[in-house]
Structures are given as structure tokens and as C-alpha cells.
N, C-alpha and C. Protein backbone atom coordinates (compact mmCIF):
# COMPACT_ATOMS: atom_id res chain seq x y z
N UNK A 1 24.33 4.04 -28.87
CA UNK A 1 23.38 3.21 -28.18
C UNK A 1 22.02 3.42 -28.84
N UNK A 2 21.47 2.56 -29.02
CA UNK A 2 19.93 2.96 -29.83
C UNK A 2 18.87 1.32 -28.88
N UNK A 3 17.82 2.13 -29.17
CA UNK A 3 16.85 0.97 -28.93
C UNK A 3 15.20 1.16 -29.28
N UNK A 4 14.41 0.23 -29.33
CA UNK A 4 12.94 0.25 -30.22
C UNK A 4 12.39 0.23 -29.00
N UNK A 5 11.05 0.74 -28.65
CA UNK A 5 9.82 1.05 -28.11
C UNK A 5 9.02 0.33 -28.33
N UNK A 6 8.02 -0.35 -28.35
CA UNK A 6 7.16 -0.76 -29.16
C UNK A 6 5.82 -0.92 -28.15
N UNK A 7 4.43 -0.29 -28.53
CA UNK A 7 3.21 -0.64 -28.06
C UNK A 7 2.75 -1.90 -28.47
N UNK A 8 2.59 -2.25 -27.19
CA UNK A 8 1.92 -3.84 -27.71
C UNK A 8 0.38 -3.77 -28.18
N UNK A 9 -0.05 -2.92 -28.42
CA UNK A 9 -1.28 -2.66 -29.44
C UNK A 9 -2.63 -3.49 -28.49
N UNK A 10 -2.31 -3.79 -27.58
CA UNK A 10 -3.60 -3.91 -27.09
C UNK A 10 -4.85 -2.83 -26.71
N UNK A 11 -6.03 -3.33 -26.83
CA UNK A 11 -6.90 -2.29 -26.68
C UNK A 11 -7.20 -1.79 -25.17
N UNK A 12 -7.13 -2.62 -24.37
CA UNK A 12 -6.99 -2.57 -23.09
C UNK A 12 -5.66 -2.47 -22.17
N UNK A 13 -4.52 -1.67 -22.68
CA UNK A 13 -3.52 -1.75 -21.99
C UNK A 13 -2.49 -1.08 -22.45
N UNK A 14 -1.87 -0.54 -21.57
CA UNK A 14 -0.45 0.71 -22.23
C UNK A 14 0.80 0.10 -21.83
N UNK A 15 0.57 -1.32 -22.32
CA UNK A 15 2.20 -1.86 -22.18
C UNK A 15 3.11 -1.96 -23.72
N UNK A 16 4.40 -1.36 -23.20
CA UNK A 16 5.26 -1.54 -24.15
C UNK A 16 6.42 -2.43 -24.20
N UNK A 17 6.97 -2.89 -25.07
CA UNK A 17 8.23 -3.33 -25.26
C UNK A 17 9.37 -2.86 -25.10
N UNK A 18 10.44 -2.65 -25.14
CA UNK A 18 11.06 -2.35 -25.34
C UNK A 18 12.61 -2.96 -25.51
N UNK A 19 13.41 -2.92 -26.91
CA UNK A 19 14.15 -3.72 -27.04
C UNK A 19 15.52 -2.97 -27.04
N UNK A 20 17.11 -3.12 -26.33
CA UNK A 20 18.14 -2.80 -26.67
C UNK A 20 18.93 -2.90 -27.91
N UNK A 21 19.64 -2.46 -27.92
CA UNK A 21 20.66 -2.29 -29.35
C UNK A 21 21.69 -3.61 -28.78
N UNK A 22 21.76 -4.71 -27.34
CA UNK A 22 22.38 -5.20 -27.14
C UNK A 22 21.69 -6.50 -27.40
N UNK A 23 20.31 -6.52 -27.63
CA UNK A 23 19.15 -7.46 -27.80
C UNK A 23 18.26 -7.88 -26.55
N UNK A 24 18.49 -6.95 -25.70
CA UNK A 24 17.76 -7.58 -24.59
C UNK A 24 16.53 -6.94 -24.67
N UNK A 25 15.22 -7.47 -24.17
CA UNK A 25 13.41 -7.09 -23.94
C UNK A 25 13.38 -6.34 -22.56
N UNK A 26 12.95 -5.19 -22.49
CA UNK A 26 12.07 -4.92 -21.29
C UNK A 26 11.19 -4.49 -21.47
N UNK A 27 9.80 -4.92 -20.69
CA UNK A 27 8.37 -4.63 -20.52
C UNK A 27 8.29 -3.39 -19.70
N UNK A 28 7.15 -2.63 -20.22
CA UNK A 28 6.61 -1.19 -19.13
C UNK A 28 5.29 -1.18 -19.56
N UNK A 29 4.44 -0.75 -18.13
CA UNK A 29 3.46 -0.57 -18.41
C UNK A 29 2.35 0.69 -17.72
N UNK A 30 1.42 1.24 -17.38
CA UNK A 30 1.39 2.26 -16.81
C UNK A 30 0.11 1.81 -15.93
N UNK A 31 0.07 2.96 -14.79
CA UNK A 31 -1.13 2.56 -13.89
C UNK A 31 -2.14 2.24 -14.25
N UNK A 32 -3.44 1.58 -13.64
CA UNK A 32 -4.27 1.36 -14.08
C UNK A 32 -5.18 2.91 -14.53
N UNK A 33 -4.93 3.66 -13.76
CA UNK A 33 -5.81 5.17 -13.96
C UNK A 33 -5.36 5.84 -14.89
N UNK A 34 -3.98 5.42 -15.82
CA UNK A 34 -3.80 6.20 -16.96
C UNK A 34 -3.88 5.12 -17.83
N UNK A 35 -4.68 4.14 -18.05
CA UNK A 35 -4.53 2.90 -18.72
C UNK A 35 -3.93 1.78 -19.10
N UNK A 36 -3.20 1.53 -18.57
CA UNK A 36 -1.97 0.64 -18.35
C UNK A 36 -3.00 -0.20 -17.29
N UNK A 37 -2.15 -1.55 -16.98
CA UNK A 37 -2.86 -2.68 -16.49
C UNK A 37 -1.84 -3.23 -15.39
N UNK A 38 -0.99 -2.80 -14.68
CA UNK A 38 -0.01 -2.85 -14.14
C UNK A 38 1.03 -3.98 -14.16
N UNK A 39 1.36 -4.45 -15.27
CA UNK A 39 1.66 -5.52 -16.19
C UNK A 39 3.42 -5.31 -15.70
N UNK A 40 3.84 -4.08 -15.45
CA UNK A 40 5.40 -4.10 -15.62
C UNK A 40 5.92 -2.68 -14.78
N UNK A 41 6.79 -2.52 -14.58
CA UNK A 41 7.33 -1.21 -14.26
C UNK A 41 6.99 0.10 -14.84
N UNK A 42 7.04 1.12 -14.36
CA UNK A 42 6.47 2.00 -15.17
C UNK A 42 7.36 2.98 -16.05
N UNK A 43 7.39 3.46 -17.08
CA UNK A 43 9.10 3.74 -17.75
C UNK A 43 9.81 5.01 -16.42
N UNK A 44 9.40 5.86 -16.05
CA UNK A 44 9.87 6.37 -14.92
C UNK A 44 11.11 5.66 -13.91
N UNK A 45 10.23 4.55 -13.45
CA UNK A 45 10.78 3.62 -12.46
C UNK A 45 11.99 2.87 -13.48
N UNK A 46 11.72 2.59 -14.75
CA UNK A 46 12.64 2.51 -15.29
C UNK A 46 14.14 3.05 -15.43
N UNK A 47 13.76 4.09 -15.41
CA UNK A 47 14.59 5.30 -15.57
C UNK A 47 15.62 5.25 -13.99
N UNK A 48 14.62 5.30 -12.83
CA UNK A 48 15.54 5.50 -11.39
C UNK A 48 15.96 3.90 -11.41
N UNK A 49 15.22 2.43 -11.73
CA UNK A 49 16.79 1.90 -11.84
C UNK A 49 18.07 1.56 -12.55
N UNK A 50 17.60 2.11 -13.67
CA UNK A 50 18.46 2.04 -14.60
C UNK A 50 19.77 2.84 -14.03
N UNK A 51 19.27 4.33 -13.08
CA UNK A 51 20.50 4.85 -12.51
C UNK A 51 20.81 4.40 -10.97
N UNK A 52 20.19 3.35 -10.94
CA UNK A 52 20.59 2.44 -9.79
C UNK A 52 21.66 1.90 -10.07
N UNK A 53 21.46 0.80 -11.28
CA UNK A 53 22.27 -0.21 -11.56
C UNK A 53 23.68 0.70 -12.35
N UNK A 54 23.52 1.76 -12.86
CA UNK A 54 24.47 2.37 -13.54
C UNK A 54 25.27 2.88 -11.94
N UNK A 55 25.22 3.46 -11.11
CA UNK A 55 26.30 3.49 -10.14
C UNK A 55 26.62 2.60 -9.27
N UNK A 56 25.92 1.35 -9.04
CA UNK A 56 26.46 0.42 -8.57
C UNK A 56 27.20 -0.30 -8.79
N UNK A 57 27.17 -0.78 -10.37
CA UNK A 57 27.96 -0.74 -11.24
C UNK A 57 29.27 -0.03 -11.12
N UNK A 58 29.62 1.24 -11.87
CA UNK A 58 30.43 1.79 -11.22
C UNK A 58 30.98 1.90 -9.56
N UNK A 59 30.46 1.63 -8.12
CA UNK A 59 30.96 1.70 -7.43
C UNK A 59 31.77 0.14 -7.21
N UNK A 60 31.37 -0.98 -8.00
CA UNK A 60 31.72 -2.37 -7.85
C UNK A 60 33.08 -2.54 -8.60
N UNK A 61 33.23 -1.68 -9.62
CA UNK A 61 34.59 -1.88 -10.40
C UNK A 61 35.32 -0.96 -9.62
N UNK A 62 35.10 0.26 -9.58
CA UNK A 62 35.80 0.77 -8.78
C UNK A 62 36.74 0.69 -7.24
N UNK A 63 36.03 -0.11 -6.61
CA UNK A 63 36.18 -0.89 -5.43
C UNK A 63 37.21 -2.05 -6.35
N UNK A 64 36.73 -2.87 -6.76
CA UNK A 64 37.77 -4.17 -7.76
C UNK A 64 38.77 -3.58 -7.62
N UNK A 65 39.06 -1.99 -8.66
CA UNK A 65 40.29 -1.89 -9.26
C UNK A 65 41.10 -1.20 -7.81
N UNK A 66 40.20 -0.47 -6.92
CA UNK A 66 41.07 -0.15 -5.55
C UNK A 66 41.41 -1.14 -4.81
N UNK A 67 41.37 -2.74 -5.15
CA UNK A 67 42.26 -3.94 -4.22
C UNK A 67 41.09 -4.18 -3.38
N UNK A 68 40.29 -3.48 -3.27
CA UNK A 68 38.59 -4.10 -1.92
C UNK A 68 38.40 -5.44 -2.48
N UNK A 69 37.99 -5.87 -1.28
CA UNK A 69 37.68 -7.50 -1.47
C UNK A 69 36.04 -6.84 -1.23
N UNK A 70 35.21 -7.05 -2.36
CA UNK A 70 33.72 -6.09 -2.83
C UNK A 70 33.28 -7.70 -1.97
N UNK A 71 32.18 -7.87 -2.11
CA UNK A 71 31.54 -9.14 -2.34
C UNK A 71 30.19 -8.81 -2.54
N UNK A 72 29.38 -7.87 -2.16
CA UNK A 72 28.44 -7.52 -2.30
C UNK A 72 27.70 -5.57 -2.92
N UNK A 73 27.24 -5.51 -3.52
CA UNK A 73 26.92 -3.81 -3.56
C UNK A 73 25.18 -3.58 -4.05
N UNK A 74 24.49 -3.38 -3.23
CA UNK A 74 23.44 -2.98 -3.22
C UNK A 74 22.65 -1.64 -2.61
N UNK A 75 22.01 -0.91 -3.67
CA UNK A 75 21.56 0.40 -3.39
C UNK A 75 20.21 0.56 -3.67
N UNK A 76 19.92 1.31 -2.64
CA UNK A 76 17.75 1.64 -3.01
C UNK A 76 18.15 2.87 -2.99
N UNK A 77 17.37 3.38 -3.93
CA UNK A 77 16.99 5.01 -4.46
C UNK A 77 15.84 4.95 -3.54
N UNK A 78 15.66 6.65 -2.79
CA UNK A 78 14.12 6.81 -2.79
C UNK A 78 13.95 7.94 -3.54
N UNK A 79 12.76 8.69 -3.93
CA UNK A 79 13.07 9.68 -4.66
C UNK A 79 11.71 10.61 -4.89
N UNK A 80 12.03 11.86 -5.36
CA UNK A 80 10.85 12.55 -5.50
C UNK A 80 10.40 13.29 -6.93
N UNK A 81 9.12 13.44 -6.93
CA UNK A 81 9.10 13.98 -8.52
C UNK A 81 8.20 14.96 -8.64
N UNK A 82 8.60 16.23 -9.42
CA UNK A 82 7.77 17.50 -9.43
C UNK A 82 5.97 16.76 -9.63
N UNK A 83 5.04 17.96 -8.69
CA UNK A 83 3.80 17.89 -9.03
C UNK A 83 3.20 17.91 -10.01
N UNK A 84 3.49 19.06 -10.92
CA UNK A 84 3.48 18.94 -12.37
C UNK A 84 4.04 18.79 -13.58
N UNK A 85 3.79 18.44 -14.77
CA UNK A 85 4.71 17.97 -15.80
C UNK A 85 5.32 19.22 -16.36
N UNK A 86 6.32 18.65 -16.78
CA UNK A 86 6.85 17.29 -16.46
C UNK A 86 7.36 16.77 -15.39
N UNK A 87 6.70 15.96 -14.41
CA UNK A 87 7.51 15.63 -13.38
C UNK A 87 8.51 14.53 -13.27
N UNK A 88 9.36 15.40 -13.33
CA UNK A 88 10.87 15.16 -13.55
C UNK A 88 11.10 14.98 -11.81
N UNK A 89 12.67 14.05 -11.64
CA UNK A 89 12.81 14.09 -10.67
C UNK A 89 13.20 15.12 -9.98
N UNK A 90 12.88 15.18 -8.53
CA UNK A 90 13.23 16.71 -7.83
C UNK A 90 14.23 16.02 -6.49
N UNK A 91 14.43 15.09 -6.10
CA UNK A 91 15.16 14.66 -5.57
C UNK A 91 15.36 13.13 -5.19
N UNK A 92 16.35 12.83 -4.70
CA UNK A 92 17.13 11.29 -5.30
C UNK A 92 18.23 10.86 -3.98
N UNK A 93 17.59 10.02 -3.69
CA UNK A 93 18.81 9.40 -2.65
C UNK A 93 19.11 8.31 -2.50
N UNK A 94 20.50 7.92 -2.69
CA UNK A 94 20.92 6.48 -3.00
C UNK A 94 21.62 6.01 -1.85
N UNK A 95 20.92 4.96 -1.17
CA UNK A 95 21.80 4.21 0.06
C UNK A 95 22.56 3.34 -0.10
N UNK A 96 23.63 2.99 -0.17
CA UNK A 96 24.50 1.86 -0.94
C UNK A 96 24.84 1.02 0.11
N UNK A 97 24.50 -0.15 0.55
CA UNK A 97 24.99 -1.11 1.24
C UNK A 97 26.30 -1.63 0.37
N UNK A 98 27.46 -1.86 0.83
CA UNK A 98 28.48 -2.50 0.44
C UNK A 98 29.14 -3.64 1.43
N UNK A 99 29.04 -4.59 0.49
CA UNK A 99 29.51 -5.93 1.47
C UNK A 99 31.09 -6.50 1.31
N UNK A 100 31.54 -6.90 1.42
CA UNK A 100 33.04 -7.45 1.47
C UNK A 100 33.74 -7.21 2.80
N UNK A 101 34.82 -7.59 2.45
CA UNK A 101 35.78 -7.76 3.85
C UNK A 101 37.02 -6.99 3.84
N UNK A 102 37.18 -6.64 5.24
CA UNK A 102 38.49 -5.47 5.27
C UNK A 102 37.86 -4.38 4.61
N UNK A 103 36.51 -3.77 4.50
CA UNK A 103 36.40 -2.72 3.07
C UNK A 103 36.74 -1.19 4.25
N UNK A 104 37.75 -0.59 3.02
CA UNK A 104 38.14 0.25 3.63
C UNK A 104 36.74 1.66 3.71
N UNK A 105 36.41 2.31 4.82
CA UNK A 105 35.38 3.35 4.51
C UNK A 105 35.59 4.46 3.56
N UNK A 106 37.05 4.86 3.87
CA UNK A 106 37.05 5.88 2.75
C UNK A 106 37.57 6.00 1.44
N UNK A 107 37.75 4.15 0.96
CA UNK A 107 37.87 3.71 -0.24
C UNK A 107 36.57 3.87 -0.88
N UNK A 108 35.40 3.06 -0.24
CA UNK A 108 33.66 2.93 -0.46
C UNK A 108 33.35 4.22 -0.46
N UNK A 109 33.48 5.79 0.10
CA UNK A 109 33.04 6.56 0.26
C UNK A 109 33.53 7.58 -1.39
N UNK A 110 35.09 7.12 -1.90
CA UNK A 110 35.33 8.14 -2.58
C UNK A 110 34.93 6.89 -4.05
N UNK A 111 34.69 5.57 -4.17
CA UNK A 111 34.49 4.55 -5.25
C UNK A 111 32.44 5.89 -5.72
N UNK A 112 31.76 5.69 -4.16
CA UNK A 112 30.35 6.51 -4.68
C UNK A 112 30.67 7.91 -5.26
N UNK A 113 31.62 8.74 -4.27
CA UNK A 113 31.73 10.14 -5.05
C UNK A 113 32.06 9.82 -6.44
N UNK A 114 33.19 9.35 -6.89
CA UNK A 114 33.49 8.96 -8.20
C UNK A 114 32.44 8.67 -9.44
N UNK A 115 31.97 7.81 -8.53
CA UNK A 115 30.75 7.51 -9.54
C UNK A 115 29.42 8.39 -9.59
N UNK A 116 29.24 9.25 -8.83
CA UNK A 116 28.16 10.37 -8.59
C UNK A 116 29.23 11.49 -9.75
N UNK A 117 30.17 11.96 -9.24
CA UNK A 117 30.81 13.01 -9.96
C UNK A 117 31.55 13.02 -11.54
N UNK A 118 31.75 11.49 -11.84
CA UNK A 118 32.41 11.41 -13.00
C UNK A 118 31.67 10.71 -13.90
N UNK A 119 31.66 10.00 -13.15
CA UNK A 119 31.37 8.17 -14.25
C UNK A 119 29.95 7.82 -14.56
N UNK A 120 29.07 7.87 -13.72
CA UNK A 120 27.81 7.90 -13.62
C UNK A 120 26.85 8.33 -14.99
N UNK A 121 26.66 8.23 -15.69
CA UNK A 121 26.00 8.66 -16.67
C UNK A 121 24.62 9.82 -16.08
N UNK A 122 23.92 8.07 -15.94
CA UNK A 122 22.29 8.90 -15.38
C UNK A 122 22.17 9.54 -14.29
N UNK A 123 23.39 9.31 -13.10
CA UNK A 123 23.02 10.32 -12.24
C UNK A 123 22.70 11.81 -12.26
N UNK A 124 24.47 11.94 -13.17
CA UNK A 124 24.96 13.25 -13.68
C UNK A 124 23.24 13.80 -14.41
N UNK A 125 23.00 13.33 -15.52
CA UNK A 125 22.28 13.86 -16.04
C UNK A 125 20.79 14.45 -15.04
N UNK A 126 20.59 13.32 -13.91
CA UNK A 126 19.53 13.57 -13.66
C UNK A 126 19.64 14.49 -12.49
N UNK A 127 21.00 14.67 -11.95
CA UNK A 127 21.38 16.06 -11.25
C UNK A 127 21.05 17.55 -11.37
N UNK A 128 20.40 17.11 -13.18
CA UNK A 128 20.42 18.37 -13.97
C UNK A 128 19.04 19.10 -13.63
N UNK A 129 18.22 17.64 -12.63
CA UNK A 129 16.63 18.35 -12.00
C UNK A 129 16.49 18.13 -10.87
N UNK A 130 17.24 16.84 -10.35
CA UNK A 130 16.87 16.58 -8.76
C UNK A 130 18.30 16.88 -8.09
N UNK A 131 18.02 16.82 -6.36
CA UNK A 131 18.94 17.06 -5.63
C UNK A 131 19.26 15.86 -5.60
N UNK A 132 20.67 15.40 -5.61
CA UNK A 132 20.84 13.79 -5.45
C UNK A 132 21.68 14.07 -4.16
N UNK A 133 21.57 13.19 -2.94
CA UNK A 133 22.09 13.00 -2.05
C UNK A 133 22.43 11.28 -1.87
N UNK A 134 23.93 11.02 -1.07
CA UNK A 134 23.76 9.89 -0.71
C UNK A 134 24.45 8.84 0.56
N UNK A 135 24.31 8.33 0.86
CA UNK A 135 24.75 7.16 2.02
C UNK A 135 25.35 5.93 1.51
N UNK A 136 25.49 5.59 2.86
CA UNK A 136 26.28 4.41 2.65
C UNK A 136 26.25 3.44 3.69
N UNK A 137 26.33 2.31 3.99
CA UNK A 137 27.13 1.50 5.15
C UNK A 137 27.81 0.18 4.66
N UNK A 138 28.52 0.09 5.35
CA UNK A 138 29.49 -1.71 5.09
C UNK A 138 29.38 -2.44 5.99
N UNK A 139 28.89 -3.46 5.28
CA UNK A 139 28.98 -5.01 6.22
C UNK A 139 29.96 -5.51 5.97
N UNK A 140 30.72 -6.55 7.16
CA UNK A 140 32.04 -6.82 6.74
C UNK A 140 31.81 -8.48 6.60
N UNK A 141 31.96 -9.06 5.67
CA UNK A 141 31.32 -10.63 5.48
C UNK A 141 32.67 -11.17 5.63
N UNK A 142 32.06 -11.89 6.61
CA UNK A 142 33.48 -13.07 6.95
C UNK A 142 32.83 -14.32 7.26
N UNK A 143 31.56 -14.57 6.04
CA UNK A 143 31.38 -15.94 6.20
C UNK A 143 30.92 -16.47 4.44
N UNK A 144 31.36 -15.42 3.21
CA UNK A 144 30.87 -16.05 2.60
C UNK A 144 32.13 -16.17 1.14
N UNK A 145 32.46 -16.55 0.39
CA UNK A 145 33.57 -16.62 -0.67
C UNK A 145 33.07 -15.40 -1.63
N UNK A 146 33.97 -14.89 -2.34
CA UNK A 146 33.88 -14.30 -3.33
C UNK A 146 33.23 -14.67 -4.39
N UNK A 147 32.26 -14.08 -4.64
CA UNK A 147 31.86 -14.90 -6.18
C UNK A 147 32.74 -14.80 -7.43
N UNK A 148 32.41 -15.61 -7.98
CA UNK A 148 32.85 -15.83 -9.36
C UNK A 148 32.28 -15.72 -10.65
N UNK A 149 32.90 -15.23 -11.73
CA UNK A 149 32.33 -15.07 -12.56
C UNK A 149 32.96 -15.43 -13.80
């Protein structure tokens, strides 16, 4: 996996580029009090959703391949970060709303362990500073179709 950084060279502003090895752009930029213009996310925040979307991800296939009728999977991190640098995260909690129908609880419950304990990339790693704890609840949708893709 590789990807470019890039300062957008303005004189007034600490926003960067940043491009994937898959070709996709994301913008970051930093508070106004460390010079940044608040133009974009800040690479930090980057970072906690990037391990948002990386276990939701994983809890959505996982659920697929256990027969759950998924229809929905959405999670907010809240999280905390040492006082001083590097402040790294010091703790992490992911609430996972999961939507579909019939979803079994302790299918949804062991699809998150799975993905906290195995699969997870950034969690794992970022276990390595914060306490990660997490939740869950299921809505059971019985009014909307499966999406398609």
C-alpha cells in the first residue's frame, strides 16, 4: 500500500493532499491555532475514521458471510488522546448500530469481536496505545429492501 502527502504550499494554510496508491484524493488540514485554516479534517481524525470504516467494513462482510440479512452498519468512535506528544490515542469506543432483519445478537456481537480481535487492521494497531472498548445495538428494519450493489 503506498500513498503521496502533499502540502499545498500555501502561505496561509497547512492543508495537504493526499493521494492513494488506489488513486483516490483526500484533503487535511489543521486548526486555525496551529495554522491550518480549517479547510478539511485533521490527519488525526483521519486516522479514527479510517478505523471506523475499516471495522465496519469488516463487521458488514462478516454478517453477509454469517447468512444476516445486514442492511445497514453504522459506528461513531468517541475517543481520547494523551495530553502530551505524542498524543496518541488513549482510549476509543466504537458504538455500532446494525440494521437488518432477523439479525441475530450474538451473530452481530461475535461479526465486532472478530473484527476488533483479528481482522481489523487499525484497531489492532491502535490497541497498541488506547483502551478500545465497544457497543452495539440492532434495529430490526422491516420496512426497507436490501440494497444493491
Amino acid at each position: 500500500m503506498e500513498c503521496t502527502v502533499r502540502w499545498t504550499g500555501l502561505a496561509a494554510g497547512m492543508t495537504f493532499l493526499a493521494e492513494t496508491g488506489s488513486g483516490h484524493v483526500v484533503a487535511m488540514d489543521g486548526a486555525p491555532e496551529g495554522g491550518g485554516r480549517n479547510m478539511a479534517p485533521r490527519p488525526m481524525e483521519v486516522v479514527l475514521l479510517g478505523t471506523g470504516g475499516c471495522t465496519a467494513y469488516d463487521v458488514v462482510v462478516i454478517l453477509r458471510k454469517s447468512g444476516q440479512d445486514v442492511r445497514g452498519c453504522d459506528v461513531a468512535l468517541k475517543s481520547e488522546r494523551a495530553d502530551t506528544d505524542p498524543k496518541v490515542f488513549t482510549k476509543v469506543h466504537f458504538h455500532f448500530t446494525v440494521t437488518g432483519r432477523n439479525l441475530k445478537p450474538n451473530v452481530v456481537e461475535r461479526a465486532i469481536k472478530l473484527s476488533h480481535d483479528k481482522y481489523c487492521s487499525a484497531s489492532i494497531m491502535m490497541e497498541k496505545t488506547a483502551e478500545i472498548t465497544h457497543s452495539y445495538e440492532i434495529v430490526d428494519d422491516l420496512t426497507t429492501q436490501a440494497p444493491t450493489i
